[in-house]
Protein backbone atom coordinates (compact mmCIF):
# COMPACT_ATOMS: atom_id res chain seq x y z
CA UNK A 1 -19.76 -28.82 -48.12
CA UNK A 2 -17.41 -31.24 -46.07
CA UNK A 3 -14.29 -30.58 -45.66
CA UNK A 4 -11.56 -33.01 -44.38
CA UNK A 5 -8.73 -31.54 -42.07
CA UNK A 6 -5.52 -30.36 -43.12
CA UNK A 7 -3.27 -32.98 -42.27
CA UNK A 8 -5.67 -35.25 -44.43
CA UNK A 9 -4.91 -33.10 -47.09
CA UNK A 10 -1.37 -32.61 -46.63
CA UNK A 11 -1.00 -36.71 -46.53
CA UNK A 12 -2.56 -36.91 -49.76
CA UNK A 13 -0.77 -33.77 -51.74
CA UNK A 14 2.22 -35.84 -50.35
CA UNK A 15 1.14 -39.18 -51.23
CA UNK A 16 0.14 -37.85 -55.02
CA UNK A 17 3.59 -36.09 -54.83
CA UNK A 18 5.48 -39.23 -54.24
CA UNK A 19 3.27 -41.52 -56.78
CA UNK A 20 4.32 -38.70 -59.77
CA UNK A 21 7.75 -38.81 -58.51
CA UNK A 22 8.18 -42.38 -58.86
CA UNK A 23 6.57 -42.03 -62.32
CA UNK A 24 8.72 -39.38 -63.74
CA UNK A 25 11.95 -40.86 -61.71
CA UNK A 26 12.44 -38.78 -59.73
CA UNK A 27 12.15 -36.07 -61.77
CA UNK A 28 8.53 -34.48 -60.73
CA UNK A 29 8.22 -30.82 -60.64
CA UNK A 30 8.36 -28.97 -57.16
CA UNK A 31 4.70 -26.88 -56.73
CA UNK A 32 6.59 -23.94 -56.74
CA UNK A 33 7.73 -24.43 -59.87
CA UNK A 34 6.25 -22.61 -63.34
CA UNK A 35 4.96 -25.13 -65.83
CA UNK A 36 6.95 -25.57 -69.08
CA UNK A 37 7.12 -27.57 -72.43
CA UNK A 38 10.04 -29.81 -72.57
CA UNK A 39 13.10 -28.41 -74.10
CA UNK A 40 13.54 -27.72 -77.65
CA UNK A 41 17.55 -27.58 -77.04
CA UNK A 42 19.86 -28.85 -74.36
CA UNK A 43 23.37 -30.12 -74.14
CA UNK A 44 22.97 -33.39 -74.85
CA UNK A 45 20.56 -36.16 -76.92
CA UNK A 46 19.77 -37.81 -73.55
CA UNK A 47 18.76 -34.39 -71.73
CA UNK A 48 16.77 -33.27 -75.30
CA UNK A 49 14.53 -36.76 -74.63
CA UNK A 50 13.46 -36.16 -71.72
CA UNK A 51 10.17 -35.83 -71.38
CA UNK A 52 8.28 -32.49 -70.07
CA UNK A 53 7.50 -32.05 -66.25
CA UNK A 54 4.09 -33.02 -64.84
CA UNK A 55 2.00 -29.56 -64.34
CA UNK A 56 2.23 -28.35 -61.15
CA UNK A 57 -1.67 -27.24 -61.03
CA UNK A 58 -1.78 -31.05 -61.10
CA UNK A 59 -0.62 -31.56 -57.87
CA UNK A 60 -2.51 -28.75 -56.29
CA UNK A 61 -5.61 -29.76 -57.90
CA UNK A 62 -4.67 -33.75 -56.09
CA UNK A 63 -4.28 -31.55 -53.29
CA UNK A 64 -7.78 -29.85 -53.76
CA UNK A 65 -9.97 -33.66 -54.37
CA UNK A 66 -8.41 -34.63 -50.91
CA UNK A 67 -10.35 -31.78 -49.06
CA UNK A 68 -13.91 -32.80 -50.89
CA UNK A 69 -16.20 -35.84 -49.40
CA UNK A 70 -18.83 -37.99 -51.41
CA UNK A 71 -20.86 -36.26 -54.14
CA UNK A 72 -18.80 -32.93 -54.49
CA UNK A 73 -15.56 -35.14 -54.90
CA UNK A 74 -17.42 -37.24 -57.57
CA UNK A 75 -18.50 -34.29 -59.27
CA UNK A 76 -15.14 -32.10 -59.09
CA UNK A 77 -12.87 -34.94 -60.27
CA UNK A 78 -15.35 -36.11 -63.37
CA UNK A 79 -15.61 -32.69 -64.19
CA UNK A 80 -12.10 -32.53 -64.75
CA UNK A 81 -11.24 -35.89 -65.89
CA UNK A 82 -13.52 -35.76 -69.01
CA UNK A 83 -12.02 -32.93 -71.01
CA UNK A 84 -8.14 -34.05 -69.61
CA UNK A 85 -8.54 -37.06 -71.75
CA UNK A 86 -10.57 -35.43 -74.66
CA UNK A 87 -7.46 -33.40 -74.62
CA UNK A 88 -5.24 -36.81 -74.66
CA UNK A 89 -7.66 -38.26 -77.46
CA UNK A 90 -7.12 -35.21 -79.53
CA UNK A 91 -3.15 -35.69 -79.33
CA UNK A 92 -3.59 -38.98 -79.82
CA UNK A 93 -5.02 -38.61 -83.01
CA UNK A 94 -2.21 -35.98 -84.41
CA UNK A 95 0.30 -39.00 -83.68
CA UNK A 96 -1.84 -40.90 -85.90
CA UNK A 97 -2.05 -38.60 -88.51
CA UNK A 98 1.56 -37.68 -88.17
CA UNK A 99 3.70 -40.26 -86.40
CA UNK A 100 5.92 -43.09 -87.43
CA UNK A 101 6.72 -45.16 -84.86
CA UNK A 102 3.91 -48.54 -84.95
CA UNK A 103 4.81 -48.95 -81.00
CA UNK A 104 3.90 -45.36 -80.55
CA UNK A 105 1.19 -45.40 -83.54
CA UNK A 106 -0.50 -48.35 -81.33
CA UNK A 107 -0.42 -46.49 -77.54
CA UNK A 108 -2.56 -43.93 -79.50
CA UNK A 109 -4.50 -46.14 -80.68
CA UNK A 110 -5.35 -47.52 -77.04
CA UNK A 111 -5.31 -44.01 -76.01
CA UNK A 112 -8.53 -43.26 -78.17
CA UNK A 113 -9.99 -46.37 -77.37
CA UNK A 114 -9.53 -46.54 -73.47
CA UNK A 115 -10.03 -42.60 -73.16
CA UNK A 116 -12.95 -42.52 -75.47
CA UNK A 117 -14.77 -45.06 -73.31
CA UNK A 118 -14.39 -43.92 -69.85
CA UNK A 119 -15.65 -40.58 -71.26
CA UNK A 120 -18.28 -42.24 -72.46
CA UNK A 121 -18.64 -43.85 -68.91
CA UNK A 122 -17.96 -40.76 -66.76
CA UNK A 123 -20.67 -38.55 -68.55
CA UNK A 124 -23.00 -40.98 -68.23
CA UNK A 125 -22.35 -41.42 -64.51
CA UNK A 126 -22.69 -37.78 -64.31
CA UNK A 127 -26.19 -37.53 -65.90
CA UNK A 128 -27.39 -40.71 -64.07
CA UNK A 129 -25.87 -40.16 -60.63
CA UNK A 130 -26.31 -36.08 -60.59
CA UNK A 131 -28.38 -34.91 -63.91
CA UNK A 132 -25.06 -33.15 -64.67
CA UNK A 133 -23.81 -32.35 -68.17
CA UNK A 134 -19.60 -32.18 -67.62
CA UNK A 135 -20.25 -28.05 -68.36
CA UNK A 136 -22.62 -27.89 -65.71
CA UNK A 137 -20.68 -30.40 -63.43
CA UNK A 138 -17.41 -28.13 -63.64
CA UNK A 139 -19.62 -24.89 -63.06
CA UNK A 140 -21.09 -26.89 -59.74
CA UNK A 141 -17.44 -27.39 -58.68
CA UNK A 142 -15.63 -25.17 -55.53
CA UNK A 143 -14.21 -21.88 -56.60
CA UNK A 144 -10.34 -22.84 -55.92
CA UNK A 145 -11.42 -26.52 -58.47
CA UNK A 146 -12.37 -24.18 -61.01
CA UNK A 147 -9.57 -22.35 -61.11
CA UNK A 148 -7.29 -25.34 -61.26
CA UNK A 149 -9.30 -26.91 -63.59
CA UNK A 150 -9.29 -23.57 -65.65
CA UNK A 151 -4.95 -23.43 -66.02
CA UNK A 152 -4.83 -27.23 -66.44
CA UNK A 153 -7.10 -26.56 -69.72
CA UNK A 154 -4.78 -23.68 -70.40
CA UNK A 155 -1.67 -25.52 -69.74
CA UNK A 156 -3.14 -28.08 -71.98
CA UNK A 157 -4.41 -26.23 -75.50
CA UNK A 158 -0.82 -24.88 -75.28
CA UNK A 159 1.05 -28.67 -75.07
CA UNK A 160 -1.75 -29.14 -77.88
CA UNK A 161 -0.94 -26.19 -80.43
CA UNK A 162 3.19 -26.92 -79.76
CA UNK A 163 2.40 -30.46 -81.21
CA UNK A 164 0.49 -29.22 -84.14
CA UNK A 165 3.37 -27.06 -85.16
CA UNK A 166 5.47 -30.54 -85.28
CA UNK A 167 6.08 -31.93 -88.67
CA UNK A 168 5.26 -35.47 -89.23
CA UNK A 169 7.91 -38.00 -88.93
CA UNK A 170 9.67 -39.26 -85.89
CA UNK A 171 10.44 -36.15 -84.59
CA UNK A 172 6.87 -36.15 -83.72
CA UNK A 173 6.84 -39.35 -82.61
CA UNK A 174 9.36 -38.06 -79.76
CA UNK A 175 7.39 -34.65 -79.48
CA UNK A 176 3.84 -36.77 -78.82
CA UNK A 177 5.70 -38.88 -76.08
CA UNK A 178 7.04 -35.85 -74.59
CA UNK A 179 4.11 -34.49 -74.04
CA UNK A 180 1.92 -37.56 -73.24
CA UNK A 181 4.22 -38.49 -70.39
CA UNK A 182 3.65 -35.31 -68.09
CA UNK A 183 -0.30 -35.47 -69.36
CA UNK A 184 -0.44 -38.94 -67.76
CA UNK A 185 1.21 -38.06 -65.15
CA UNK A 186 -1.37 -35.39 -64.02
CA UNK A 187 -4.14 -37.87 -65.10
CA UNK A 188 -3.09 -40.67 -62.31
CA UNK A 189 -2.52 -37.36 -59.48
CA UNK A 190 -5.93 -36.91 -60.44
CA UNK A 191 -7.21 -40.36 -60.13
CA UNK A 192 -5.87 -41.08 -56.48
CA UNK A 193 -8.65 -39.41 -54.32
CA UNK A 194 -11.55 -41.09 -56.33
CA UNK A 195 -10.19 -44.71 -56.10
CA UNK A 196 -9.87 -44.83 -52.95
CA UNK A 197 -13.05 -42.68 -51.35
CA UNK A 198 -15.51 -42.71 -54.54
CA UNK A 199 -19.01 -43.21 -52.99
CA UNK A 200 -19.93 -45.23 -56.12
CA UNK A 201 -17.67 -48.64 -56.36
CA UNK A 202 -18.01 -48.44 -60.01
CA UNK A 203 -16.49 -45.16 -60.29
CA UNK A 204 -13.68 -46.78 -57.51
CA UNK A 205 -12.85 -49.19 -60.06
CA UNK A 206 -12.89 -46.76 -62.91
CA UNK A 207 -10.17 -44.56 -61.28
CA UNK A 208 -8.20 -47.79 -61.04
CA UNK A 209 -7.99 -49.10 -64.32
CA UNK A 210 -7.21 -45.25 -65.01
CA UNK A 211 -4.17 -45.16 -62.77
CA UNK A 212 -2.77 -48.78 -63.90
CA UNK A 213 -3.51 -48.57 -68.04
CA UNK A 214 -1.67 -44.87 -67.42
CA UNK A 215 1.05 -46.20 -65.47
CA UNK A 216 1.77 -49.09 -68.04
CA UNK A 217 2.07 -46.73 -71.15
CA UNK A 218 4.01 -44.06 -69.31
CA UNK A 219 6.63 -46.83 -68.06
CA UNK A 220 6.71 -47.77 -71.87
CA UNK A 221 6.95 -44.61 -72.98
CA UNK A 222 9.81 -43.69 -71.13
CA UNK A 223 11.32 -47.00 -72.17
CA UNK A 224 10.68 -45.93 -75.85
CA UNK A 225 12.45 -42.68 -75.38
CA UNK A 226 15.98 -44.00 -73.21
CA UNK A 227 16.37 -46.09 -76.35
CA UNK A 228 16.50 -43.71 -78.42
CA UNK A 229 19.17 -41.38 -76.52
């Protein structure tokens, strides 16, 4: 296992730090901070849109990718990357089912679409590059990945069962961009160490559609939602 040195890894928890920042603007969560689904309340309609904060495991796991070299940073950040965006497709398609909004019914729509086929992409790499299935690809990963990867998938199957309890209409339509927001979010944190120091250029190029198609819908999202305030 190759490690890089601390400063390395302090640069990039920074520089992952600073991308989410400018995302959420300038509202990212601090690492010390507990993660939590947006408000259900507040004291105002602007406050109540705001979307949820980006999951502070995210950053740590950024944080985590920085310290791994070549095949065991292909291998951590895949396994982790596939079932983040099954978890995306499988919100994607409640907004479908429940949403109003066409602007937000068609992100979903991409969602599926773009999700679905890196997925399809990524677990392929994984099977030609390694002979990995994504279950045995996470259970390859370092301990402290693991663990990350383990609350993030908490963290996530509770953003998932709040948006089932939503009723349809266009409160979900706000609930779904809510939540998709801070799941981007951690989704581009997690991109950053692959796109620049993937061993495989495909995989390099990968992380960067990733990062820009994310980027774009997350700027539109928040958009979407400071209209409505």
């Amino acid at each position: 296992m190759h490690h890089i040195s601390l400063g390395r890894r302090t640069a990039a928890a920074a520089s992952a730090a600073a991308v989410a920042t400018a995302l959420l603007g300038g509202a990212a969560a601090p690492a010390s901070a507990h993660w939590e689904a947006a408000p259900v309340s507040s004291h105002s309609q602007t406050e109540m849109l705001q979307p949820g904060p980006t999951s502070p495991t995210a950053y740590e796991f950024g944080e985590t990718l920085a310290g791994l070299e070549g095949e065991e940073l292909e291998i951590t950040f895949l396994a982790e990357i596939i079932p983040h965006h099954r978890a995306a497709i499988e919100m994607a398609q409640l907004e479908l089912e429940r949403g109003t909004s066409p602007d937000i019914r068609t992100h979903a729509e991409n969602i599926i679409a773009n999700q679905q086929h890196q997925i399809d992409q990524f677990t392929r790499w994984l099977d030609e590059w390694y002979g990995l299935t994504p279950a045995e690809a996470m259970a390859q990963a370092p301990a402290e990945a693991q663990e990350e990867m383990k609350i993030l998938e908490e963290e996530t199957q509770m953003m998932i069962e709040e948006l089932s309890a939503v009723e349809a209409g266009e409160d979900f339509d706000v609930a779904f961009v809510q939540k998709m927001i801070p799941h981007h979010n951690s989704g581009i944190i997690e991109f950053l160490e692959p796109q620049s120091r993937a061993v495989h250029p495909q995989l390099r190029v990968a992380a960067t559609s990733g990062i820009t198609t994310q980027q774009a819908q997350v700027a539109d999202f928040r958009t979407w939602l400071a209209g409505r305030a």
